[in-house]
N, C-alpha and C. Protein backbone atom coordinates (compact mmCIF):
# COMPACT_ATOMS: atom_id res chain seq x y z
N UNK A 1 -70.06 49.27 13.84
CA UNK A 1 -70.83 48.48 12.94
C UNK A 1 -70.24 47.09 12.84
N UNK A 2 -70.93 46.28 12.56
CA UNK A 2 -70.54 44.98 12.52
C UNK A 2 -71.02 44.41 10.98
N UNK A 3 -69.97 43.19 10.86
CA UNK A 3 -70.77 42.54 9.61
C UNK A 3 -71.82 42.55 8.69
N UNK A 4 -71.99 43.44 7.71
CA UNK A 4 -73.83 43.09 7.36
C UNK A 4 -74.29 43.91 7.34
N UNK A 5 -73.85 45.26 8.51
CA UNK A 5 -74.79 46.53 9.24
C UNK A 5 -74.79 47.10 8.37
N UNK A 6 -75.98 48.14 8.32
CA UNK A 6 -76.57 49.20 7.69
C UNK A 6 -76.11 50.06 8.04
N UNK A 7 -75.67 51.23 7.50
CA UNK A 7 -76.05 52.21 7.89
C UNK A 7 -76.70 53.65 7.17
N UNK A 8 -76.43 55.03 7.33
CA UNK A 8 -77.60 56.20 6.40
C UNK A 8 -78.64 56.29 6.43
N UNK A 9 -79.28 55.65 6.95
CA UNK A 9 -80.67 55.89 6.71
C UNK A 9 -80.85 56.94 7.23
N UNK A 10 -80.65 57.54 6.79
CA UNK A 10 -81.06 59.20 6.50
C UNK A 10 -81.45 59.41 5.18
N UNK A 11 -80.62 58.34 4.36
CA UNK A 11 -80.67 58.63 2.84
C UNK A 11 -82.57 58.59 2.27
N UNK A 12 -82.81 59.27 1.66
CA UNK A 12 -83.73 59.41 1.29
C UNK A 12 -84.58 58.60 -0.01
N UNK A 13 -85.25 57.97 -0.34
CA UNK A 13 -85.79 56.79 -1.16
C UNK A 13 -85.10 57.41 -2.56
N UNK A 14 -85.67 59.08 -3.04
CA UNK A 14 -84.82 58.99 -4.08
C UNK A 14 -83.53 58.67 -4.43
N UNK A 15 -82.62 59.37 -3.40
CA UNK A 15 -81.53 59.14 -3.54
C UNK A 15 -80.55 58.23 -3.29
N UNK A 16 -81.42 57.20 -2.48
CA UNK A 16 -80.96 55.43 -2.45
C UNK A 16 -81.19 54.86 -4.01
N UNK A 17 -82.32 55.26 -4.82
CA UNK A 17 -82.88 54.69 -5.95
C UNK A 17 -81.79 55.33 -7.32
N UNK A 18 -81.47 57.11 -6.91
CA UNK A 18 -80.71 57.51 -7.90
C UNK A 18 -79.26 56.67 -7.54
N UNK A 19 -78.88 56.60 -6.51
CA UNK A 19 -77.26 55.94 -6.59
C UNK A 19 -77.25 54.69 -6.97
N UNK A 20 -78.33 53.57 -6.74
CA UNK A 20 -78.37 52.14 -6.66
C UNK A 20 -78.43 52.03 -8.54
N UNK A 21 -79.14 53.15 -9.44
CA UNK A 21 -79.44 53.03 -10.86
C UNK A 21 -78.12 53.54 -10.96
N UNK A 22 -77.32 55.00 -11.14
CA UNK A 22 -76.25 54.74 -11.45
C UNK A 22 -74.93 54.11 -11.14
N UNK A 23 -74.96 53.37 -9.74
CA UNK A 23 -74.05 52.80 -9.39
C UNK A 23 -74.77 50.76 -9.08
N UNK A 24 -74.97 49.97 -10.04
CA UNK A 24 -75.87 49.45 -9.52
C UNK A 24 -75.13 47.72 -8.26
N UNK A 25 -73.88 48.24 -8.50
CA UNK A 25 -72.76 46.92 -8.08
C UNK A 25 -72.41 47.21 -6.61
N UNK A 26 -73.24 48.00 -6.18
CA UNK A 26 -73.36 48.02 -4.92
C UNK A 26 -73.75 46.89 -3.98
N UNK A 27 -73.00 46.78 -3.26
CA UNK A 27 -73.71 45.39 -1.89
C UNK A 27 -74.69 46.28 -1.21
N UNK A 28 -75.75 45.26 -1.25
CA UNK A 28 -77.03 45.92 -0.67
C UNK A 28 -77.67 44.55 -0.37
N UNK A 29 -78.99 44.91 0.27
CA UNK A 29 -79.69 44.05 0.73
C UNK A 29 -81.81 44.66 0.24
N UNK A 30 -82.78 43.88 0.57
CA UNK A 30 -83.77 44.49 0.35
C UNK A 30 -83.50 46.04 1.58
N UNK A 31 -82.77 46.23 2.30
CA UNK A 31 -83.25 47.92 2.89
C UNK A 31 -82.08 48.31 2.46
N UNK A 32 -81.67 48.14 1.36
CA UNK A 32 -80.21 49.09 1.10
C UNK A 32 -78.78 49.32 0.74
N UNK A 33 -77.60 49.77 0.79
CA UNK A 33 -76.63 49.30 1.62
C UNK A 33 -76.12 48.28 2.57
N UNK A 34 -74.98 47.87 2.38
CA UNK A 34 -74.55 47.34 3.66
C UNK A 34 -73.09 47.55 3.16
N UNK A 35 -72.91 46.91 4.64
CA UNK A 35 -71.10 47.59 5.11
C UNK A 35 -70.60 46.38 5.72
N UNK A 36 -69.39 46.39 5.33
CA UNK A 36 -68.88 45.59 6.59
C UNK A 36 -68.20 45.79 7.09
N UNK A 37 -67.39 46.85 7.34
CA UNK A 37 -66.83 48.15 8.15
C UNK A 37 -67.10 49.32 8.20
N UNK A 38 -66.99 49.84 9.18
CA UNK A 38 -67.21 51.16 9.62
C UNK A 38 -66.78 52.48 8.28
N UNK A 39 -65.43 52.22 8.05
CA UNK A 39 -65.13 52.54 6.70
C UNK A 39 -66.01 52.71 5.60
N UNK A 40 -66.40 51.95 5.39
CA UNK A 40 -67.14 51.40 4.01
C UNK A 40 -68.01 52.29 4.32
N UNK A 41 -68.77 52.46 5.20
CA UNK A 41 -70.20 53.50 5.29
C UNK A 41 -70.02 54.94 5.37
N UNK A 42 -68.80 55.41 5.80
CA UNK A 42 -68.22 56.61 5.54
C UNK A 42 -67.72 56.82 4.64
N UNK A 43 -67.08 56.22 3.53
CA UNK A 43 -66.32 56.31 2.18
C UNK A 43 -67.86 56.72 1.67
N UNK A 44 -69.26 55.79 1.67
CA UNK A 44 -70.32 55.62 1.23
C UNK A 44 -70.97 57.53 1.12
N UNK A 45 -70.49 57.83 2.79
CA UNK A 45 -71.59 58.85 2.77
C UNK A 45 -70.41 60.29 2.52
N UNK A 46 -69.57 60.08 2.39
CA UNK A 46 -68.79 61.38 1.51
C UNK A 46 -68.93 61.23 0.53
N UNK A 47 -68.91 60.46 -0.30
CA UNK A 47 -69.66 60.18 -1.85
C UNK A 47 -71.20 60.88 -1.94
N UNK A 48 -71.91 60.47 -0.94
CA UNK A 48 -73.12 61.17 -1.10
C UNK A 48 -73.55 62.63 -1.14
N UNK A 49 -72.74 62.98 0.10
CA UNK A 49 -72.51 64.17 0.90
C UNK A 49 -72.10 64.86 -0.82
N UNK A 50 -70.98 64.37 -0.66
CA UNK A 50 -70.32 65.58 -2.04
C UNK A 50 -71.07 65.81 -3.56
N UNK A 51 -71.23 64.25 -3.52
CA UNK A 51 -72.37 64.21 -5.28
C UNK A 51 -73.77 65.28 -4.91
N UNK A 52 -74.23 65.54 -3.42
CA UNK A 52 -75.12 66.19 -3.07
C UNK A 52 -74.71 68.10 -2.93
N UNK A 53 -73.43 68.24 -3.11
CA UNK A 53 -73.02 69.65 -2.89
C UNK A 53 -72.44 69.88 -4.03
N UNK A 54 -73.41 68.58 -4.93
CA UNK A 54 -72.76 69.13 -6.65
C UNK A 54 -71.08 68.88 -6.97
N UNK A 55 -70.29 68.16 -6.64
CA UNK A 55 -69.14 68.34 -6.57
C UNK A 55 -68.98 67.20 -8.18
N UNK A 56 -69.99 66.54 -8.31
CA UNK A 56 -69.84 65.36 -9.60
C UNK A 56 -71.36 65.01 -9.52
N UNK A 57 -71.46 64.46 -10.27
CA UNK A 57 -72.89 63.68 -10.68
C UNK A 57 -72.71 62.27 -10.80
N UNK A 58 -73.84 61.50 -10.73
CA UNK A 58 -73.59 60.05 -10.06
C UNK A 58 -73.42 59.37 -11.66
N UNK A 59 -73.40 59.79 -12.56
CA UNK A 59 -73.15 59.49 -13.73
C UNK A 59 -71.42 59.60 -13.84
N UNK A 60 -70.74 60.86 -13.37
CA UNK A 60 -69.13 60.99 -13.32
C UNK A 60 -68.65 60.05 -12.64
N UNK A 61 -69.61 59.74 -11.36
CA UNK A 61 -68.95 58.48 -10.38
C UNK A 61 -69.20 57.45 -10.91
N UNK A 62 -70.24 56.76 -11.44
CA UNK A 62 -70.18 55.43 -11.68
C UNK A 62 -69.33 55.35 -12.82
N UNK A 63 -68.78 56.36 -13.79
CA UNK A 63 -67.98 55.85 -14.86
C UNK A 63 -66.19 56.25 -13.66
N UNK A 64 -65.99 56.51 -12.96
CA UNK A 64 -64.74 57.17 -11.91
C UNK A 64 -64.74 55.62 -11.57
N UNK A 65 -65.93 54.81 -11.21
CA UNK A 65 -65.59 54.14 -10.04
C UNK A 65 -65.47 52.88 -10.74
N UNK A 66 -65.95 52.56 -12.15
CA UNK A 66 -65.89 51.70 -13.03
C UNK A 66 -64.32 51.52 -13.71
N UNK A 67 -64.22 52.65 -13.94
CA UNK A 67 -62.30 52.64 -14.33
C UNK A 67 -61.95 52.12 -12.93
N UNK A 68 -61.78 52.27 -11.65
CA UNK A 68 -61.35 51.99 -10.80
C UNK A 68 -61.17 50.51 -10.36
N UNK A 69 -62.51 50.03 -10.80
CA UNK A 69 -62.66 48.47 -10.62
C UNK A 69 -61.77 48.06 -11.67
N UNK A 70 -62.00 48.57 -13.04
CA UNK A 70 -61.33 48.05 -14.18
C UNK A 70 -59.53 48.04 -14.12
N UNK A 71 -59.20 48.89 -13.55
CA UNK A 71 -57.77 49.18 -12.91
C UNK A 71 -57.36 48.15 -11.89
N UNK A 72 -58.01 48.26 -11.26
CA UNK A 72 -57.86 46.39 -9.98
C UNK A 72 -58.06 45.22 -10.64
N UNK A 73 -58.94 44.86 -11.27
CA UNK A 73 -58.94 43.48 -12.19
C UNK A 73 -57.54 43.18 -12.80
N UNK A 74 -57.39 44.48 -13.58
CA UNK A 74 -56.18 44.22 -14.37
C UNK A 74 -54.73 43.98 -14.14
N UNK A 75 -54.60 44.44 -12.14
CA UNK A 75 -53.57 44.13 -11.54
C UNK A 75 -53.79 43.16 -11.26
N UNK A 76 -55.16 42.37 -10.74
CA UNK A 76 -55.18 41.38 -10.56
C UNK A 76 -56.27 41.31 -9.54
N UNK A 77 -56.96 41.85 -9.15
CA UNK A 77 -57.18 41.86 -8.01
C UNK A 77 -58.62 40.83 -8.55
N UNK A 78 -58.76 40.15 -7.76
CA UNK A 78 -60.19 38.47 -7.64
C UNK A 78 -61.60 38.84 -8.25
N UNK A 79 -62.14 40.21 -7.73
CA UNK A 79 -63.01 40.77 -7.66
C UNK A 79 -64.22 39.75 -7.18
N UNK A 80 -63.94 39.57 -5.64
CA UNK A 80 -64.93 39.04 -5.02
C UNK A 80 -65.93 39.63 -4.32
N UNK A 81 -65.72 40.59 -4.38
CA UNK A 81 -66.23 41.91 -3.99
C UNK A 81 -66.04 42.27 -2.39
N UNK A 82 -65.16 41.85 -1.66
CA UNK A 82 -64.46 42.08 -0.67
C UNK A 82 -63.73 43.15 -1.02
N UNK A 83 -63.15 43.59 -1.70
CA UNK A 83 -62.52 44.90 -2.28
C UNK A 83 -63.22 46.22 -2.97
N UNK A 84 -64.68 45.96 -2.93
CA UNK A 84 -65.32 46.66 -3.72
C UNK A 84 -64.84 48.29 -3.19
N UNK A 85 -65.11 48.32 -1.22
CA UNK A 85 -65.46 49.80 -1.04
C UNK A 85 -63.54 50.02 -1.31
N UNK A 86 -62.82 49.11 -0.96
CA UNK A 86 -61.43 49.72 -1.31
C UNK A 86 -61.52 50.54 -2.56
N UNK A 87 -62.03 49.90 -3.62
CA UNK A 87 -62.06 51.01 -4.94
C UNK A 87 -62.84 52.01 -5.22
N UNK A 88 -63.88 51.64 -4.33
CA UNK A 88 -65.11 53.23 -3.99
C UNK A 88 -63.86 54.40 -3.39
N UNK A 89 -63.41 54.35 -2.48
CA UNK A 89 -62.53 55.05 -2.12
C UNK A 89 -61.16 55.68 -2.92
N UNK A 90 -60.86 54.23 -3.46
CA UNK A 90 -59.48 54.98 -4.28
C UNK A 90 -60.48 56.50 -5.96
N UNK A 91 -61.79 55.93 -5.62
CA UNK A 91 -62.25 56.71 -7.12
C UNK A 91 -62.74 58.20 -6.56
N UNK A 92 -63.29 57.96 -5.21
CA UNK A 92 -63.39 59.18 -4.17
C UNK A 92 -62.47 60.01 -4.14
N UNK A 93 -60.86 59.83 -3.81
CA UNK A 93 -60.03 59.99 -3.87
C UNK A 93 -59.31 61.00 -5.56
N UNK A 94 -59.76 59.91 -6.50
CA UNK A 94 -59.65 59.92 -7.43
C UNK A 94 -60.40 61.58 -7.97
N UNK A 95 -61.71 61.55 -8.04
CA UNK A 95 -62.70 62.27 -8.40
C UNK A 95 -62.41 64.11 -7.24
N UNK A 96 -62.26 63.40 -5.93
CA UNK A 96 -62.15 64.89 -5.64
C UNK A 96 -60.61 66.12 -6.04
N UNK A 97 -59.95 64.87 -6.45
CA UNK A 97 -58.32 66.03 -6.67
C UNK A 97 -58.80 66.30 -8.26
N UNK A 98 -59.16 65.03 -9.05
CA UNK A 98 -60.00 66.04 -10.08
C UNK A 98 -61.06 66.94 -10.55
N UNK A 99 -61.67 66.66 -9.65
CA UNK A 99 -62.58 68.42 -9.56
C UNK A 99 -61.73 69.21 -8.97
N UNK A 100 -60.60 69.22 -8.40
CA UNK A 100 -60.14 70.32 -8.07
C UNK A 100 -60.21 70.48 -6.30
N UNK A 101 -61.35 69.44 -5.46
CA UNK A 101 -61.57 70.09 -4.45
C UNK A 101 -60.29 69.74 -3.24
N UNK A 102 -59.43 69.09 -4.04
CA UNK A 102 -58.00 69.03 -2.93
C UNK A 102 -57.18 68.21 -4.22
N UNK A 103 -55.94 67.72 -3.70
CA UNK A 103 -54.99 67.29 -4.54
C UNK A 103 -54.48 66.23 -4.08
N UNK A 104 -53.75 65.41 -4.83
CA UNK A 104 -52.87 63.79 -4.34
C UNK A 104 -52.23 64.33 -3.26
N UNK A 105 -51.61 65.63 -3.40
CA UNK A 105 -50.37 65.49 -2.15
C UNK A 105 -50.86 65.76 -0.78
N UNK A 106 -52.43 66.32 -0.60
CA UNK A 106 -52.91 66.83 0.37
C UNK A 106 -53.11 65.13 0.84
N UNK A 107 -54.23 64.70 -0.14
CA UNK A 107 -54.81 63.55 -0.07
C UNK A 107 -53.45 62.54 1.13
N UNK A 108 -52.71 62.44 -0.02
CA UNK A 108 -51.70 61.72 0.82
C UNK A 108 -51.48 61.93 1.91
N UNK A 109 -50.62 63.40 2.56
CA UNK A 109 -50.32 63.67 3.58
C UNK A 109 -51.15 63.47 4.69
N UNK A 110 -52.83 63.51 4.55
CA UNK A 110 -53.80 63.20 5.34
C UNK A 110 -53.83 61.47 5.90
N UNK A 111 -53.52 61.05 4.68
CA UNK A 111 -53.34 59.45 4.70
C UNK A 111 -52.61 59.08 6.18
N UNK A 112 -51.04 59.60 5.77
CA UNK A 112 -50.42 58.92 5.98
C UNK A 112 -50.44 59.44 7.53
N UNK A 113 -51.16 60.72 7.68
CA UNK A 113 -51.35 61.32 9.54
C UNK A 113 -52.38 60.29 10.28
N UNK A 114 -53.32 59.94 9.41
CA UNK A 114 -54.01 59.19 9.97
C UNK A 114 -53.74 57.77 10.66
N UNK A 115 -52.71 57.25 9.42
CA UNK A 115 -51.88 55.87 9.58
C UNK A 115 -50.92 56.46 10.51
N UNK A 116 -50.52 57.56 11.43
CA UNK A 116 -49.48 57.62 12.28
C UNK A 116 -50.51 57.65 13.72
N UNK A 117 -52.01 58.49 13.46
CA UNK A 117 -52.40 58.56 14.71
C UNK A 117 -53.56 56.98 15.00
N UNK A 118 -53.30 55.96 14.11
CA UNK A 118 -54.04 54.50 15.04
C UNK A 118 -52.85 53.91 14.96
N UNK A 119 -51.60 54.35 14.45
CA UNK A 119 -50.53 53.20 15.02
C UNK A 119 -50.25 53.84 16.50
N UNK A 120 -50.61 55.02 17.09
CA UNK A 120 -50.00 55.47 18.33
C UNK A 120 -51.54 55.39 19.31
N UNK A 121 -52.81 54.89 18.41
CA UNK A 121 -53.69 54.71 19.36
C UNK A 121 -54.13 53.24 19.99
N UNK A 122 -54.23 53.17 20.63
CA UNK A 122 -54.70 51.62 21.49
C UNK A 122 -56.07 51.24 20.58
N UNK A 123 -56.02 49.83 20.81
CA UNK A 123 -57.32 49.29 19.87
C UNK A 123 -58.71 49.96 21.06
N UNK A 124 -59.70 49.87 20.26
CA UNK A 124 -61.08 50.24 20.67
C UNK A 124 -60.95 51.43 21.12
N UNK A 125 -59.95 52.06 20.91
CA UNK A 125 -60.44 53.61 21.44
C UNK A 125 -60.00 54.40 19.91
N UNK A 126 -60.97 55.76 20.11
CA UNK A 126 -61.60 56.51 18.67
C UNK A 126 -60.23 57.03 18.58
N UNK A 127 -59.63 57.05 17.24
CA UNK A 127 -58.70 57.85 16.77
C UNK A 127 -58.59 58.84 16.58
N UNK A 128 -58.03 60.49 16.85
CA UNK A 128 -57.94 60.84 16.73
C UNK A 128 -56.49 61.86 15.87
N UNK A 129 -56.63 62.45 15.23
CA UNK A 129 -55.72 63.36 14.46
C UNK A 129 -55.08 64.70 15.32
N UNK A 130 -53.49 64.76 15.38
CA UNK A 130 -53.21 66.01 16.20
C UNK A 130 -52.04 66.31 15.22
N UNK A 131 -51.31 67.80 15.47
CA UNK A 131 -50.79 68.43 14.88
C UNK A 131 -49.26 67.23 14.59
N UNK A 132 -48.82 66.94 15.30
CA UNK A 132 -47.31 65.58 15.36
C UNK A 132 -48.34 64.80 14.18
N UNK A 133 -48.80 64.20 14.01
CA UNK A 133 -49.21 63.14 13.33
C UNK A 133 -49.23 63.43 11.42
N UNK A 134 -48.88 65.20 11.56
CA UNK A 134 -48.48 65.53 10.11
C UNK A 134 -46.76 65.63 10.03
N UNK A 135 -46.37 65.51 11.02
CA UNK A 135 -44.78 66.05 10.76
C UNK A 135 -44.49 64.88 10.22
């Protein structure tokens, strides 16, 4: 994805309309979403994915993801909204060890395998996760 790009459209009119009302500080455009990394649209659609398998309601997230912003301001952070999906994520993060569906230390340990398998991968090629990359 590049600059600007869309992506989901899979998402369905309601459920572009239910997330955009309870979440409404979303970067979007008239068709939607937008991203400006690849990231950002996957942070986007595990949020969906999960609020869709019942895991929270988009009412738990927009107040999850509102403390979250409110937590960055107060360190300092510009809020130019270049940071926005960073805090979509940290509330993702946030929201699934408190429902219960994993924990900080898992969370972490996943982190930090990931940050071991693109420091050992070459640029433009897909990263992948292997068993060394947890030790």
């Amino acid at each position: 994805m590049v600059s600007g790009s869309r992506s989901l459209r899979s998402l369905g009119r309601n459920d572009g309309a239910e997330i955009a009302a309870a979440v409404p500080s979303i970067p979007r455009d008239a068709e939607g979403p937008v991203f400006r990394e690849p990231w950002e649209a996957q942070a986007f659609a595990m949020a969906v994915a999960l609020n869709g398998r019942g895991l929270f309601t988009w009412t738990e997230w927009a107040a999850t993801l509102a403390d979250e912003i409110k937590r960055a301001q107060a360190s300092g952070d510009p809020d130019t909204g270049e940071t926005y999906y960073r805090h979509w994520l940290n509330a993702l993060e946030r929201i699934v060890a408190e429902k219960g569906a994993t924990d900080a230390h898992t969370l972490a340990r996943y982190r930090d395998a990931w940050d071991h398998a693109a420091d050992r991968t070459p640029h433009g090629t897909p990263i992948e996760l292997r068993p060394e990359d947890f030790e």
